[in-house]
PDB file of N, CA and C in Angstrom:
ATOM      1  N   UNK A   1      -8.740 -13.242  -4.392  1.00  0.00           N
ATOM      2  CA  UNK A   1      -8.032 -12.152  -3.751  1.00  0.00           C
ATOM      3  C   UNK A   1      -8.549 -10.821  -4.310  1.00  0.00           C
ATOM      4  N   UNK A   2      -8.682  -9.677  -3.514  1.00  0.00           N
ATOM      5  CA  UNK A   2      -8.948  -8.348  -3.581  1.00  0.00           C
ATOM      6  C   UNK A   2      -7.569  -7.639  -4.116  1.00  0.00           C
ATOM      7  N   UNK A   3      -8.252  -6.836  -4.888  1.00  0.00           N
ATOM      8  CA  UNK A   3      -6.618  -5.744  -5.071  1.00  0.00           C
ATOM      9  C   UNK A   3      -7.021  -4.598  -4.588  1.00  0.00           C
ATOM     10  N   UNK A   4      -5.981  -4.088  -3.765  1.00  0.00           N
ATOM     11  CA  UNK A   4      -5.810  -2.676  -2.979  1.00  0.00           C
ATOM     12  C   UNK A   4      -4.743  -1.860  -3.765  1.00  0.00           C
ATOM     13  N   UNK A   5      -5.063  -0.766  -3.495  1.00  0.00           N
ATOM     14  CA  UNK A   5      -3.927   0.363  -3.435  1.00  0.00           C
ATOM     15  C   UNK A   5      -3.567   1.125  -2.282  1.00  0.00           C
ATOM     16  N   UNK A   6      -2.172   0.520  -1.927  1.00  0.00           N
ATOM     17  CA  UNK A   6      -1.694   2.076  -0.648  1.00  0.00           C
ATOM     18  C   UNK A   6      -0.966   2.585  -1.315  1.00  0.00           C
ATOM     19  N   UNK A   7      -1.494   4.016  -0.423  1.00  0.00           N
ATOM     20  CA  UNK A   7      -0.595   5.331  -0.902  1.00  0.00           C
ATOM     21  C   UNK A   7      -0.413   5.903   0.667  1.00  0.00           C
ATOM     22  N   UNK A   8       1.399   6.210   0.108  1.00  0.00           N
ATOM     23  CA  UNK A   8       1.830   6.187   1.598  1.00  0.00           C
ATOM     24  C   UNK A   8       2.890   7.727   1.053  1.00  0.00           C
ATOM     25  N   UNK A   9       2.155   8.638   2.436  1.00  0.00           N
ATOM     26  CA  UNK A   9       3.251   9.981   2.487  1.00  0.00           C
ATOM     27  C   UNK A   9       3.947   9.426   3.333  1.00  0.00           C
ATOM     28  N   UNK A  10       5.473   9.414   3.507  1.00  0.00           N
ATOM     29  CA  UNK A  10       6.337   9.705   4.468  1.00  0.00           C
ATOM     30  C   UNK A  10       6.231  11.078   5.155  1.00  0.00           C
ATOM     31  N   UNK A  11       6.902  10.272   7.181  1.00  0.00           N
ATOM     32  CA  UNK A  11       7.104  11.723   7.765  1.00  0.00           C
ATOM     33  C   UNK A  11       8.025  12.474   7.408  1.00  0.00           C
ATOM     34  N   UNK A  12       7.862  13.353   7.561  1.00  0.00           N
ATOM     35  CA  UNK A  12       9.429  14.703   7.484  1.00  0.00           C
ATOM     36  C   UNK A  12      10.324  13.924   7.850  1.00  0.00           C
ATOM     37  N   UNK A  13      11.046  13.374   8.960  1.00  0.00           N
ATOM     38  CA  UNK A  13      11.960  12.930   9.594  1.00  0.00           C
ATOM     39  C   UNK A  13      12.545  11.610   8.982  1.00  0.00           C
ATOM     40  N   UNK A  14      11.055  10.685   8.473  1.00  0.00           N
ATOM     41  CA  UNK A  14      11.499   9.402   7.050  1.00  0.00           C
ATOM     42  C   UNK A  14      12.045   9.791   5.864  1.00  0.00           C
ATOM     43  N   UNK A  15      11.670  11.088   5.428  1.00  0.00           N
ATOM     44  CA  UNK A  15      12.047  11.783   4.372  1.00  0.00           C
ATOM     45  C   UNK A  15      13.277  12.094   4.000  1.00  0.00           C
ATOM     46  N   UNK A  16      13.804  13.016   5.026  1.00  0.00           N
ATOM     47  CA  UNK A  16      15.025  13.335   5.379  1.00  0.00           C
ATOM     48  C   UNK A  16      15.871  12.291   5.279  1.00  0.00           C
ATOM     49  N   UNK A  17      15.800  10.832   5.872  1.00  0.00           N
ATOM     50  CA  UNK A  17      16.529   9.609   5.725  1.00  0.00           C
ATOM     51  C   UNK A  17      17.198   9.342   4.278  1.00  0.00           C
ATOM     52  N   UNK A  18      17.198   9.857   2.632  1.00  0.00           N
ATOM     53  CA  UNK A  18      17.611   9.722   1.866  1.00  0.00           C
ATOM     54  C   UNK A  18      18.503   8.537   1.676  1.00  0.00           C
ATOM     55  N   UNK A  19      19.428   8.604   2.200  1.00  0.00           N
ATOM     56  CA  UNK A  19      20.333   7.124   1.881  1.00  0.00           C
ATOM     57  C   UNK A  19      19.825   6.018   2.485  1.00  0.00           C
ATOM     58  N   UNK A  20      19.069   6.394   3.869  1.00  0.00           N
ATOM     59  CA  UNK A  20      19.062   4.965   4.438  1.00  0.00           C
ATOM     60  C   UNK A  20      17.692   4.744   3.348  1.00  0.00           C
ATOM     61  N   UNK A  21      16.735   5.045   2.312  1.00  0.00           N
ATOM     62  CA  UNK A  21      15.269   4.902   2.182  1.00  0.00           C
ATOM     63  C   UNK A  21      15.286   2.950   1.660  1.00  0.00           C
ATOM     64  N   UNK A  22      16.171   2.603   1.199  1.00  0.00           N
ATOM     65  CA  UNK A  22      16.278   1.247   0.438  1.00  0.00           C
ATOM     66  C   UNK A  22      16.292   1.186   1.752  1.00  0.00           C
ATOM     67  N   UNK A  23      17.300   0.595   2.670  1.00  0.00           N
ATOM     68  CA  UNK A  23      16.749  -0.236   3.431  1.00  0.00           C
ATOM     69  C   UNK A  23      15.839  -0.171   4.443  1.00  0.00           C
ATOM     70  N   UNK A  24      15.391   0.837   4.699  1.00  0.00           N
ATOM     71  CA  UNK A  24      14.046   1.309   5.149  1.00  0.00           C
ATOM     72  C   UNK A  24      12.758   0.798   4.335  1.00  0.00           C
ATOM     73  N   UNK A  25      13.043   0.725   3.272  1.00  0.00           N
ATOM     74  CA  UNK A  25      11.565  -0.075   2.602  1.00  0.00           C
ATOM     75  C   UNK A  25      11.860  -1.279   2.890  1.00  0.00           C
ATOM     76  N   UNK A  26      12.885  -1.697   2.644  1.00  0.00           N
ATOM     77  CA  UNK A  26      13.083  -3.603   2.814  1.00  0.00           C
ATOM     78  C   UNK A  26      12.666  -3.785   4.320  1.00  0.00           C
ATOM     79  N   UNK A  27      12.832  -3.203   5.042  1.00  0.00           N
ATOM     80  CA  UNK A  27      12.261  -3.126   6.343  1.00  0.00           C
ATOM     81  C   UNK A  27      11.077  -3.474   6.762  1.00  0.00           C
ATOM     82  N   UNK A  28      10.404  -2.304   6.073  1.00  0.00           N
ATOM     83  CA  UNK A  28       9.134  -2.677   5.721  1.00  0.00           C
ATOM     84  C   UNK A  28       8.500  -3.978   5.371  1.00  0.00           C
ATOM     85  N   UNK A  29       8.669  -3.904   3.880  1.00  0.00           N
ATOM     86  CA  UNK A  29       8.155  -5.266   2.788  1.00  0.00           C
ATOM     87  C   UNK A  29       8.744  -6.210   3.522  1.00  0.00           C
ATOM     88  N   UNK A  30       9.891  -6.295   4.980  1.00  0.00           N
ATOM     89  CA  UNK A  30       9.940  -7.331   5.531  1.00  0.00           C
ATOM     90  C   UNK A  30       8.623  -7.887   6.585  1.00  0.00           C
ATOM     91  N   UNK A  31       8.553  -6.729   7.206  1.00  0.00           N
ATOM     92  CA  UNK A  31       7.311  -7.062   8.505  1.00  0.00           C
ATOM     93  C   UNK A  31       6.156  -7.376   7.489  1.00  0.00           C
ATOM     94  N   UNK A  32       5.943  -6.757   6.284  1.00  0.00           N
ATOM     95  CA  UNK A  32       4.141  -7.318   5.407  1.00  0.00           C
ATOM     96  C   UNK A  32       4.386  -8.583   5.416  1.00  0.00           C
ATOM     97  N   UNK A  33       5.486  -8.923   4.953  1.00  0.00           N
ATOM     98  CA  UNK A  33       5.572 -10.480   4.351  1.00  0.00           C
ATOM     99  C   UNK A  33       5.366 -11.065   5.787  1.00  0.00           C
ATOM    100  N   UNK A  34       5.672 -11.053   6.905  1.00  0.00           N
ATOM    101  CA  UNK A  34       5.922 -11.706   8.254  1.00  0.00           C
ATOM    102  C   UNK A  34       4.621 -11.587   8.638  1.00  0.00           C
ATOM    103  N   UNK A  35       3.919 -10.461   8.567  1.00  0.00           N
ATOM    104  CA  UNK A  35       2.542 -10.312   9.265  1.00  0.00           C
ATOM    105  C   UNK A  35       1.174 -10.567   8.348  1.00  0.00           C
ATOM    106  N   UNK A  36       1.510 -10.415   7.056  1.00  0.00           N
ATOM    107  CA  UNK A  36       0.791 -10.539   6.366  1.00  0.00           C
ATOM    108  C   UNK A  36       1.304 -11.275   5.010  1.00  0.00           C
ATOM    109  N   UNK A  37       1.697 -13.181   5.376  1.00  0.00           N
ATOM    110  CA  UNK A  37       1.957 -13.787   4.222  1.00  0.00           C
ATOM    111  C   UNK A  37       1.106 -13.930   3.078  1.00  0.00           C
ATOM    112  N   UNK A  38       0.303 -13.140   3.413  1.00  0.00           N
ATOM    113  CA  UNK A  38      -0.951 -13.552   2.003  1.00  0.00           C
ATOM    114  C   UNK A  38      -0.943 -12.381   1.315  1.00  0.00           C
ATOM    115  N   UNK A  39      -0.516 -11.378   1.231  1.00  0.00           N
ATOM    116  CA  UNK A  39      -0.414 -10.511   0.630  1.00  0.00           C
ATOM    117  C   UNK A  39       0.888 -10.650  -0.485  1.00  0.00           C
ATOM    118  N   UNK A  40       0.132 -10.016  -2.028  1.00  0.00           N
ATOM    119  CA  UNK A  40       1.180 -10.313  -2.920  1.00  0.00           C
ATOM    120  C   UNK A  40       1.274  -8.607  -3.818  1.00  0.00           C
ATOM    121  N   UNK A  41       2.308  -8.395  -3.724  1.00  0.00           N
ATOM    122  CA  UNK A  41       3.070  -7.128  -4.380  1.00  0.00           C
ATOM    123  C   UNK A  41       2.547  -7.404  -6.091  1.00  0.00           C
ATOM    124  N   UNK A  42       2.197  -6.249  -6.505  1.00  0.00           N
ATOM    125  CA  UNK A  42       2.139  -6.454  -7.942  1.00  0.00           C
ATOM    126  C   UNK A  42       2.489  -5.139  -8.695  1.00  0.00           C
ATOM    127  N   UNK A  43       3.062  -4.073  -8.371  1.00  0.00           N
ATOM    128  CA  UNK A  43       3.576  -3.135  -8.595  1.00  0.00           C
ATOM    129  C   UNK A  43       4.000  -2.151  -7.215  1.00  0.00           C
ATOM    130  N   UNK A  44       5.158  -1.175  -7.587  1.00  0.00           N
ATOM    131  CA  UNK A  44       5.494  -0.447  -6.334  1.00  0.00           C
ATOM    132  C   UNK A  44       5.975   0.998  -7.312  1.00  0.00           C
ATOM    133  N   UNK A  45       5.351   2.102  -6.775  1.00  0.00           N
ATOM    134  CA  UNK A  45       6.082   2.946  -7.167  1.00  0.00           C
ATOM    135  C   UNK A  45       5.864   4.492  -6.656  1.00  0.00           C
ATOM    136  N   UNK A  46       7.195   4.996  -7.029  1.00  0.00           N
ATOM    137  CA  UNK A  46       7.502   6.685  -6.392  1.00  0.00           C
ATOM    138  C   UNK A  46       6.905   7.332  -7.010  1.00  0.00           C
ATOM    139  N   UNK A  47       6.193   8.718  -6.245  1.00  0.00           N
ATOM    140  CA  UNK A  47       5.744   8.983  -7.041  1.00  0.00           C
ATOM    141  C   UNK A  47       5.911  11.047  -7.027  1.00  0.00           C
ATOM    142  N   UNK A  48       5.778  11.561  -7.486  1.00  0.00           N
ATOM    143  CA  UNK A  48       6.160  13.116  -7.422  1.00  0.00           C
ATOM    144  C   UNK A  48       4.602  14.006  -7.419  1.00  0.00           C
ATOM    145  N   UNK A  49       4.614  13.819  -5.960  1.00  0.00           N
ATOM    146  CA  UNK A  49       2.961  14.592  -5.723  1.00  0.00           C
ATOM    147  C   UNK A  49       2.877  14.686  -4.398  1.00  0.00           C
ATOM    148  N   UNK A  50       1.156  14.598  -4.188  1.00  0.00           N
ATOM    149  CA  UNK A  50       1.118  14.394  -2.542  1.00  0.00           C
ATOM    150  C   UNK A  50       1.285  13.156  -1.785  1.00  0.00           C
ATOM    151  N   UNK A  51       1.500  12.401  -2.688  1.00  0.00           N
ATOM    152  CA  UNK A  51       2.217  10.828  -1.794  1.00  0.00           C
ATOM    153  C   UNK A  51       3.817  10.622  -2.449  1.00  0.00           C
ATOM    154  N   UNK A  52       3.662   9.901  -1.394  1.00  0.00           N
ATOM    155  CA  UNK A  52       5.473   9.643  -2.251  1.00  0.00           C
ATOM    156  C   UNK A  52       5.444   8.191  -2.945  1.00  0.00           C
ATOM    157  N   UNK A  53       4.759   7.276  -2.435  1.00  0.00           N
ATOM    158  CA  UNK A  53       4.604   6.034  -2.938  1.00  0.00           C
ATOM    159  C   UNK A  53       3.127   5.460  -3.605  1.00  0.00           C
ATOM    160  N   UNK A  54       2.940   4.345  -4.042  1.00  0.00           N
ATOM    161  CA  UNK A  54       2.180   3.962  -4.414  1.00  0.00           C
ATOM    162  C   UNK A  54       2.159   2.420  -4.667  1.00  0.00           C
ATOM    163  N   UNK A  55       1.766   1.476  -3.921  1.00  0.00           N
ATOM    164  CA  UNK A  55       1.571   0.440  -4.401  1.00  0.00           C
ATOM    165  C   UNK A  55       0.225  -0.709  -4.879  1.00  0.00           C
ATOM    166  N   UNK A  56       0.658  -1.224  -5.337  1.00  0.00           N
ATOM    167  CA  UNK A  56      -0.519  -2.088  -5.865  1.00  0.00           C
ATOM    168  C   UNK A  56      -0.553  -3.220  -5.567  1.00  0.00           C
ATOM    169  N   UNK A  57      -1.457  -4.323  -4.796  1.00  0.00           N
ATOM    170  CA  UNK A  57      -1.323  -5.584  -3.892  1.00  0.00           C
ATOM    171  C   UNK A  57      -2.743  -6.028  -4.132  1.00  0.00           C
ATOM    172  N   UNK A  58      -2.639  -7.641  -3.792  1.00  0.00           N
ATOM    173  CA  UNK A  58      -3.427  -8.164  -3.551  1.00  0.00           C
ATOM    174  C   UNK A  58      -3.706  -8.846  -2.285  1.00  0.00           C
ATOM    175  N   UNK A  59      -4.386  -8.994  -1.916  1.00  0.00           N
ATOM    176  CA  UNK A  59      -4.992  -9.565  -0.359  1.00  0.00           C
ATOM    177  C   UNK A  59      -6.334 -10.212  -0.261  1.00  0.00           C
ATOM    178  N   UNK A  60      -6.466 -11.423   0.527  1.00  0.00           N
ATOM    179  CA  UNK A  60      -7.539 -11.633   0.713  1.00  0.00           C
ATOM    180  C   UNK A  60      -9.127 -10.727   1.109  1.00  0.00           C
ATOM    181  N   UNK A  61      -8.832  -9.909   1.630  1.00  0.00           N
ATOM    182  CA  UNK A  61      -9.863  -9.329   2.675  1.00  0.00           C
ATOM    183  C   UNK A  61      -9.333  -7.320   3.088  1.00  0.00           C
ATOM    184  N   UNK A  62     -10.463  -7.046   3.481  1.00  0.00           N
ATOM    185  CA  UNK A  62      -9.863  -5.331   4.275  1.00  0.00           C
ATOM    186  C   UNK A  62      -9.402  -5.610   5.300  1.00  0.00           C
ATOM    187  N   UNK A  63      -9.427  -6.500   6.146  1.00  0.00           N
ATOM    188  CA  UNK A  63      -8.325  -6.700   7.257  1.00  0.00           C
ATOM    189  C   UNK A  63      -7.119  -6.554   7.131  1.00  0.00           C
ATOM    190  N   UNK A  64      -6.754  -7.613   6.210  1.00  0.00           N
ATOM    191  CA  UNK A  64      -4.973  -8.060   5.807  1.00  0.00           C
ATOM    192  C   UNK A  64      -4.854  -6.340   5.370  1.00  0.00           C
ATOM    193  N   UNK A  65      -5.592  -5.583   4.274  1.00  0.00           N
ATOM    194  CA  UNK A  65      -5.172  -4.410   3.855  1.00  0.00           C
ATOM    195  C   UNK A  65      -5.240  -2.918   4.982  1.00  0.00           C
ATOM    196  N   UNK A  66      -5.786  -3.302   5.660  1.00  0.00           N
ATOM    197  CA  UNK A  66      -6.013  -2.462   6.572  1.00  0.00           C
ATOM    198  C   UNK A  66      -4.630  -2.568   7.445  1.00  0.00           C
ATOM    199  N   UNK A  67      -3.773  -3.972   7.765  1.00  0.00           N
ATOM    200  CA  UNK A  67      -2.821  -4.469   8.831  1.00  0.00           C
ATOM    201  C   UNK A  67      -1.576  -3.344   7.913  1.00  0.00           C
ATOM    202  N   UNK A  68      -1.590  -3.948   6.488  1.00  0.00           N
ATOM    203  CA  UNK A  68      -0.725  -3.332   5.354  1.00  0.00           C
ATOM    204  C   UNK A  68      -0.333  -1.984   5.730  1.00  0.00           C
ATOM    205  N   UNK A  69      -1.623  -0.979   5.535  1.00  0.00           N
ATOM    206  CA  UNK A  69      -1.673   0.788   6.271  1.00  0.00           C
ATOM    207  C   UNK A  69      -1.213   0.666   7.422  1.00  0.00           C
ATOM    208  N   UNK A  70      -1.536  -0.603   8.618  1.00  0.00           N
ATOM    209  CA  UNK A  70      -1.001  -0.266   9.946  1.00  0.00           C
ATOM    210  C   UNK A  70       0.734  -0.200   9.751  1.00  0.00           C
ATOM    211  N   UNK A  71       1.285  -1.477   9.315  1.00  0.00           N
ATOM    212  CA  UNK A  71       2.488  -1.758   9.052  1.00  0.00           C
ATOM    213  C   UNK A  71       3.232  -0.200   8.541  1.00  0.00           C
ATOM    214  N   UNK A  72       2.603   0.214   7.909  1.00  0.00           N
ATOM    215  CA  UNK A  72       3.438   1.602   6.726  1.00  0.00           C
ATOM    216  C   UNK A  72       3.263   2.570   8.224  1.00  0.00           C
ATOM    217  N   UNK A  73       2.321   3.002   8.952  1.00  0.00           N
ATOM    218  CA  UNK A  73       2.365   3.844  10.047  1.00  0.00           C
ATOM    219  C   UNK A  73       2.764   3.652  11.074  1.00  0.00           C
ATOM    220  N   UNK A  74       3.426   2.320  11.449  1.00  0.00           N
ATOM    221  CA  UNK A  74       4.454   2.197  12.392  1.00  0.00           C
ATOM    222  C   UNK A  74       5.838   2.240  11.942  1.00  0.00           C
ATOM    223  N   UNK A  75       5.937   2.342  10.594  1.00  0.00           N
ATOM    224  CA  UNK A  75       7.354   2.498  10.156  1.00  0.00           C
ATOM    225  C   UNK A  75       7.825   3.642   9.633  1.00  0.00           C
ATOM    226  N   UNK A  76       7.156   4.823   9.907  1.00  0.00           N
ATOM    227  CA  UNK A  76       7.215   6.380   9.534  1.00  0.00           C
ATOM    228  C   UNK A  76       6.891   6.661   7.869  1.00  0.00           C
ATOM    229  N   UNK A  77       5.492   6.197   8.198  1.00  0.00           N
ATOM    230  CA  UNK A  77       4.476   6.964   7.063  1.00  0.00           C
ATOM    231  C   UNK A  77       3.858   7.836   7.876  1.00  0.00           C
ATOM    232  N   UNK A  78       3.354   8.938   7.520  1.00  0.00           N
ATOM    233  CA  UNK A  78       2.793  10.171   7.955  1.00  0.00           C
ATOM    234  C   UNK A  78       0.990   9.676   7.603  1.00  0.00           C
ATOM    235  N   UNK A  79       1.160   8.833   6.625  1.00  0.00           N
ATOM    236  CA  UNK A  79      -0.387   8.959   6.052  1.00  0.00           C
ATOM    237  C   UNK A  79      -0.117   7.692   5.426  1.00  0.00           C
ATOM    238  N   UNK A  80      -0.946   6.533   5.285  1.00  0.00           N
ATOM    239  CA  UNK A  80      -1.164   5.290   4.772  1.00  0.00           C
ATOM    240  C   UNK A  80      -2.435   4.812   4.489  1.00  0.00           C
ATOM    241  N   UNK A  81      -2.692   4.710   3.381  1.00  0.00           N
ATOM    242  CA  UNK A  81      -3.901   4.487   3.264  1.00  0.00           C
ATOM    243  C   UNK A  81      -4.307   3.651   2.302  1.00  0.00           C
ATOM    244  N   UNK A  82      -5.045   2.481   2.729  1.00  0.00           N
ATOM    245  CA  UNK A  82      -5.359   0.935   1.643  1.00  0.00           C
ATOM    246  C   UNK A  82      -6.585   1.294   0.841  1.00  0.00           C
ATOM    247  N   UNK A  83      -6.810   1.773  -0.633  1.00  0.00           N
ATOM    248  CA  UNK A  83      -8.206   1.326  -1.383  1.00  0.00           C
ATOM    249  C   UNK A  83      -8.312   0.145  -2.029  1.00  0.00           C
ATOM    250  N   UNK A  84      -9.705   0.251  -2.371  1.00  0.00           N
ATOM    251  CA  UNK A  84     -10.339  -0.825  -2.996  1.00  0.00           C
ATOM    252  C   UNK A  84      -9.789  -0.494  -4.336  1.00  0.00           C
ATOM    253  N   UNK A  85      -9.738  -1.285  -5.016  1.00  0.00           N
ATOM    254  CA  UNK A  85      -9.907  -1.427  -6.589  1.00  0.00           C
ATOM    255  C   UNK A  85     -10.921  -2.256  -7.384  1.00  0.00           C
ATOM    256  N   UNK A  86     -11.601  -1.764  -7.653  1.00  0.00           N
ATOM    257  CA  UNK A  86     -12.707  -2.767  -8.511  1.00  0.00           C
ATOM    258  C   UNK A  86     -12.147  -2.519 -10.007  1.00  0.00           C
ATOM    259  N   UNK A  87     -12.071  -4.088 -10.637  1.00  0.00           N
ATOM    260  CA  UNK A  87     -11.817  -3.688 -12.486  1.00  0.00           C
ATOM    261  C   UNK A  87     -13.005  -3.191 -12.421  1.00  0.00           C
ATOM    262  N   UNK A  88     -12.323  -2.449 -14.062  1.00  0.00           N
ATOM    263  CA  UNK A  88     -13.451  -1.799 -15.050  1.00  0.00           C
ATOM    264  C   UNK A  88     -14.590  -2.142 -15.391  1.00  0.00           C
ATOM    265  N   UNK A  89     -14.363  -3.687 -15.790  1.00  0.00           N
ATOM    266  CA  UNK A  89     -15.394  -4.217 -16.565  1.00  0.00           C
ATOM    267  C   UNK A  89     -16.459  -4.806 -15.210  1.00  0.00           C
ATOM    268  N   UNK A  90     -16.123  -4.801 -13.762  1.00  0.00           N
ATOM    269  CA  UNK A  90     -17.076  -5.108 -12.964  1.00  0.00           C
ATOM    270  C   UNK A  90     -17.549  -3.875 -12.379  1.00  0.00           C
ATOM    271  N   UNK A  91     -17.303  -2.461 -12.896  1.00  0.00           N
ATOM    272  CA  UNK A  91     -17.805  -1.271 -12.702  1.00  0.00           C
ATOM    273  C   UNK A  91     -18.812  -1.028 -13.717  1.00  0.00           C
ATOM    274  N   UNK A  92     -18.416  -1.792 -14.904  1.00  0.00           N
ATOM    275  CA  UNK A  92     -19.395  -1.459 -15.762  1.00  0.00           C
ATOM    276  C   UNK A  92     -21.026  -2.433 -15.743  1.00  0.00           C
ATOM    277  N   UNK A  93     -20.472  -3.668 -14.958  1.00  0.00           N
ATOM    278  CA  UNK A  93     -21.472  -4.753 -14.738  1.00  0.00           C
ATOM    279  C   UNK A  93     -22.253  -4.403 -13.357  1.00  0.00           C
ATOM    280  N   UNK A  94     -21.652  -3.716 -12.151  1.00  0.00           N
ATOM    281  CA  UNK A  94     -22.636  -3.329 -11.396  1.00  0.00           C
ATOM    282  C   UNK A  94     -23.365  -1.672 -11.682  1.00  0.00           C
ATOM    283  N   UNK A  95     -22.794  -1.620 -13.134  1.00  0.00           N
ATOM    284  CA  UNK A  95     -23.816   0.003 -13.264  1.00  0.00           C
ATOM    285  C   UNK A  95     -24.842  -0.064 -14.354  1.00  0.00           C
ATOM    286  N   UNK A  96     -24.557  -1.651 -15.129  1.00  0.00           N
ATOM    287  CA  UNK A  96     -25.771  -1.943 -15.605  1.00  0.00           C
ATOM    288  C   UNK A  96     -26.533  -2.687 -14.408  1.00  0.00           C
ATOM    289  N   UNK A  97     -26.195  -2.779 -13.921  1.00  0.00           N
ATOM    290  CA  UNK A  97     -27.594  -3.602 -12.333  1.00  0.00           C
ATOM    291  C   UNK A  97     -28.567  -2.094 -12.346  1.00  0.00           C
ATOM    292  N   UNK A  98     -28.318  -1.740 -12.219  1.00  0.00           N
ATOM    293  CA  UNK A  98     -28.968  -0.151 -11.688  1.00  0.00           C
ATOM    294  C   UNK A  98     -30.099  -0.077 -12.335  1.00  0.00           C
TER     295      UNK A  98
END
């Protein structure tokens, strides 16, 4: 499995939602799990910047992570977006290839 990171701004209008935001995420993390059972949560968190969230997952492939970003922008993310994560130590092994 690949590990991704999304980072997801909410819209103005998701924002505003304050009380409902819990079950608005469970909402969410409901349709990943439904659409994307292969995906596994390994951290989640708020964050005080230009995203509001941040999570950390694993997935087979950029598809499943790519579905992940779709999922967050049909549920009023403004901006969703899946990276790659490569460990360290295989950053350091493809920069001795060089």
């Amino acid at each position: 499995m690949k590990t991704f990171i999304l980072m997801t701004k909410l819209s103005p209008e998701v924002t505003r939602q304050v009380k409902s935001r819990s079950s608005l995420g469970r909402a969410w993390l409901k349709q990943v799990k439904k659409k994307c059972p292969e995906v596994k949560f390994l951290a989640h968190y708020g964050l005080l910047g230009p995203y509001d969230f941040l999570d950390i997952y694993e997935a087979p492939d950029e598809e499943i992570a790519a579905k992940v970003s779709m999922i967050s922008r049909a549920n009023g993310a403004l901006q969703a977006e899946s990276w790659t994560a490569i460990p360290y130590k295989r950053i350091v092994e493809l920069a001795n290839e060089l």
